[in-house]
Protein backbone atom coordinates (compact mmCIF):
# COMPACT_ATOMS: atom_id res chain seq x y z
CA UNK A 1 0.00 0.00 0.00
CA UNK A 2 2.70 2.36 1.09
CA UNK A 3 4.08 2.24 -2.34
CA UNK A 4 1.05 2.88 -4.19
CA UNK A 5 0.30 5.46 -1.63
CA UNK A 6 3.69 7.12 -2.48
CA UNK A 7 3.32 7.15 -6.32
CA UNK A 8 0.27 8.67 -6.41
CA UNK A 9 1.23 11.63 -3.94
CA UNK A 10 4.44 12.00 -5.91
CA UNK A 11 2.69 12.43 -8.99
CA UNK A 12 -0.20 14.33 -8.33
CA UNK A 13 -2.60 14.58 -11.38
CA UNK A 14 -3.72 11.40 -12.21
CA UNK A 15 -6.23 10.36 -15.49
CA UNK A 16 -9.25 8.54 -14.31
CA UNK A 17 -11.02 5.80 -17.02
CA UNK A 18 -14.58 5.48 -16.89
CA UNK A 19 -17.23 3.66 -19.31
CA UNK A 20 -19.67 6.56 -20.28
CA UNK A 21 -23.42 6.59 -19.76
CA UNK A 22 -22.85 6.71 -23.49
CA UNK A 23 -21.19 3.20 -23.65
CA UNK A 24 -17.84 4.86 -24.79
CA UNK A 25 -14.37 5.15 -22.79
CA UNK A 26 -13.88 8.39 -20.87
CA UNK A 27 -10.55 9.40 -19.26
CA UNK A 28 -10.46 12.18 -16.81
CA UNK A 29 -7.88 14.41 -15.06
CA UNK A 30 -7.90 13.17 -11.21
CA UNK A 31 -6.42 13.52 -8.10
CA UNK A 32 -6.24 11.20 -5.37
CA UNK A 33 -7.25 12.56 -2.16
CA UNK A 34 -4.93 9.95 0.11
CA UNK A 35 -5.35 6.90 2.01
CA UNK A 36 -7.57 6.36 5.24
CA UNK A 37 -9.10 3.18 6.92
CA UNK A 38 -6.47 1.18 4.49
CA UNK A 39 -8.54 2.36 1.54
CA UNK A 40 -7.45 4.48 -1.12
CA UNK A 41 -9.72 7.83 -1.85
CA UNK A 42 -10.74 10.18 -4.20
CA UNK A 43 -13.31 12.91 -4.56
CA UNK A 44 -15.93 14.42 -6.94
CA UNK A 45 -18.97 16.39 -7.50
CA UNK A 46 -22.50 14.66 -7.97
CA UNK A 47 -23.58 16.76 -10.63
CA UNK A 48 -20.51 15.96 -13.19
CA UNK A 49 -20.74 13.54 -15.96
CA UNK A 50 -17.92 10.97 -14.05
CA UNK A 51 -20.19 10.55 -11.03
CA UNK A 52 -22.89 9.75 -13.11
CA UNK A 53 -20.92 6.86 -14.87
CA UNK A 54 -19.68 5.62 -11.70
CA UNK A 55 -22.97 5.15 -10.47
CA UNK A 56 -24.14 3.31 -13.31
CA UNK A 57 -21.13 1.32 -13.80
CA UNK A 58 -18.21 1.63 -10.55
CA UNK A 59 -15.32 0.03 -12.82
CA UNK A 60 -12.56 2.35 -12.83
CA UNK A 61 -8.76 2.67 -13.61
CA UNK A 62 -6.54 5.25 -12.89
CA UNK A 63 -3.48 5.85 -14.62
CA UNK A 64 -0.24 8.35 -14.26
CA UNK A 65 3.67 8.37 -14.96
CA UNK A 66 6.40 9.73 -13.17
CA UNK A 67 8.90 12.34 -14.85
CA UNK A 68 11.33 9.51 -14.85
CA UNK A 69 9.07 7.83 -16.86
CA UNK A 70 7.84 4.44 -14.39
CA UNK A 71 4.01 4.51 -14.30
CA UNK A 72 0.75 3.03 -12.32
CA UNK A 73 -2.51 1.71 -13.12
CA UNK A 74 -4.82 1.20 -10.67
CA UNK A 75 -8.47 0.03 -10.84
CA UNK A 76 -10.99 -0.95 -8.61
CA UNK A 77 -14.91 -0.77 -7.81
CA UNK A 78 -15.82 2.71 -6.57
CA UNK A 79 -17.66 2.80 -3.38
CA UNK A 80 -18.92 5.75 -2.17
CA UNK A 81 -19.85 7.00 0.66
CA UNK A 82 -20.88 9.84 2.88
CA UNK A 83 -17.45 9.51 5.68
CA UNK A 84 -16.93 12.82 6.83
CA UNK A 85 -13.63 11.94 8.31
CA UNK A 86 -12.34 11.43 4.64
CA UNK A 87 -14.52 14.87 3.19
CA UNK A 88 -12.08 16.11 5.79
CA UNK A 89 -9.06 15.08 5.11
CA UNK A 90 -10.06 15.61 1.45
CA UNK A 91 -10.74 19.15 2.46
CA UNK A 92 -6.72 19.78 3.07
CA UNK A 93 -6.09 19.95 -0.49
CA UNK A 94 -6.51 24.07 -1.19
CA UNK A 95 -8.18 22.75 -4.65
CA UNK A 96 -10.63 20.72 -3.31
CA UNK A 97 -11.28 23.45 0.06
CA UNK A 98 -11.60 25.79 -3.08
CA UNK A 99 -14.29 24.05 -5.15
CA UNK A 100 -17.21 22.58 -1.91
CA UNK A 101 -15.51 25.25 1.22
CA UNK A 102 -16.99 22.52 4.29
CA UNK A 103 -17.54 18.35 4.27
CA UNK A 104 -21.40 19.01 4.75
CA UNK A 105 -21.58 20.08 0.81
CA UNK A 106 -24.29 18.68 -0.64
CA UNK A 107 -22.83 18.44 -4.11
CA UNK A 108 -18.81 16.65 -2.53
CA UNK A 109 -18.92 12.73 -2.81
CA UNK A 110 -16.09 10.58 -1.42
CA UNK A 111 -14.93 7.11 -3.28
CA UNK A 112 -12.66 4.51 -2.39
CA UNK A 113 -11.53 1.64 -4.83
CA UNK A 114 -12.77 -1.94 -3.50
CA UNK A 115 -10.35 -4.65 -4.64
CA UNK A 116 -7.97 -2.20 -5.72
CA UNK A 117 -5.23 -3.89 -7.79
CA UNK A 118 -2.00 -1.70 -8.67
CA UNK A 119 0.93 -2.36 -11.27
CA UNK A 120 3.94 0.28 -11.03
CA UNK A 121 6.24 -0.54 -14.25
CA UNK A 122 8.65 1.31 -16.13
CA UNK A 123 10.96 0.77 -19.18
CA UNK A 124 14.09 -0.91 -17.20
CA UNK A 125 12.89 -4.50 -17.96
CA UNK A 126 12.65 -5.35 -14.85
CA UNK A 127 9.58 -7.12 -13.57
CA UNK A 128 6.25 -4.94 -12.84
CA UNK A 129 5.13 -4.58 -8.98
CA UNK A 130 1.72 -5.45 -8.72
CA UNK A 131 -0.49 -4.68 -5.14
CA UNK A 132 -3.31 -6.19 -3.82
CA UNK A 133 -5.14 -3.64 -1.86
């Protein structure tokens, strides 16, 4: 976990891949929020297109690459729910404080990923690291 945790707070804008309420692949700008309760979390807004897709189908994978060029994909089920504890610590990133202002926004959604696998790779040929979280 600490790994995964690592790579994604090293590299902070992530590109989130959703199917569409359309049917059709959709690949977002994200950023993860940070890791509570051994979960991995991210935030939204309920009224944007991604949340809608998530709700319809929770399937996700997250991708990003490091300036020296190793990279992560990560995918999971997106659960969300209404932990204020997380809307908090969410609520840290000046971004985030910026776009809801307080946890108790009724439009700011929390996710984790559920059976989160990872992969960090990169181009030395050695062997991928792949997580189980």
């Amino acid at each position: 976990m600490n790994d995964v945790v690592k790579f994604l707070q090293e590299n902070p804008v992530q590109y989130l891949a959703t199917v569409g309420c359309d049917g059709k692949a959709k690949c977002r700008p994200f950023m993860f929020a940070g890791e509570a309760e051994g979960k991995l979390w991210f935030c939204t807004n309920n009224t944007k297109e991604v949340y809608q897709d998530m709700q319809k189908n929770a399937f996700v994978e997250l991708s990003v690459s490091s300036p020296s060029y190793a990279w992560i994909r990560l995918n999971g089920e997106a659960v969300f729910e209404n932990n204020m504890e997380v809307k908090e610590m969410c609520l840290q990133n000046p971004i985030v404080k910026g776009q809801y202002q307080e946890a108790s926004n009724p439009i700011f959604e929390v996710f984790y990923l559920k059976n989160a696998h990872a992969v960090i790779a990169d181009f030395s040929g050695n062997p991928a690291k792949e997580y189980t979280l």
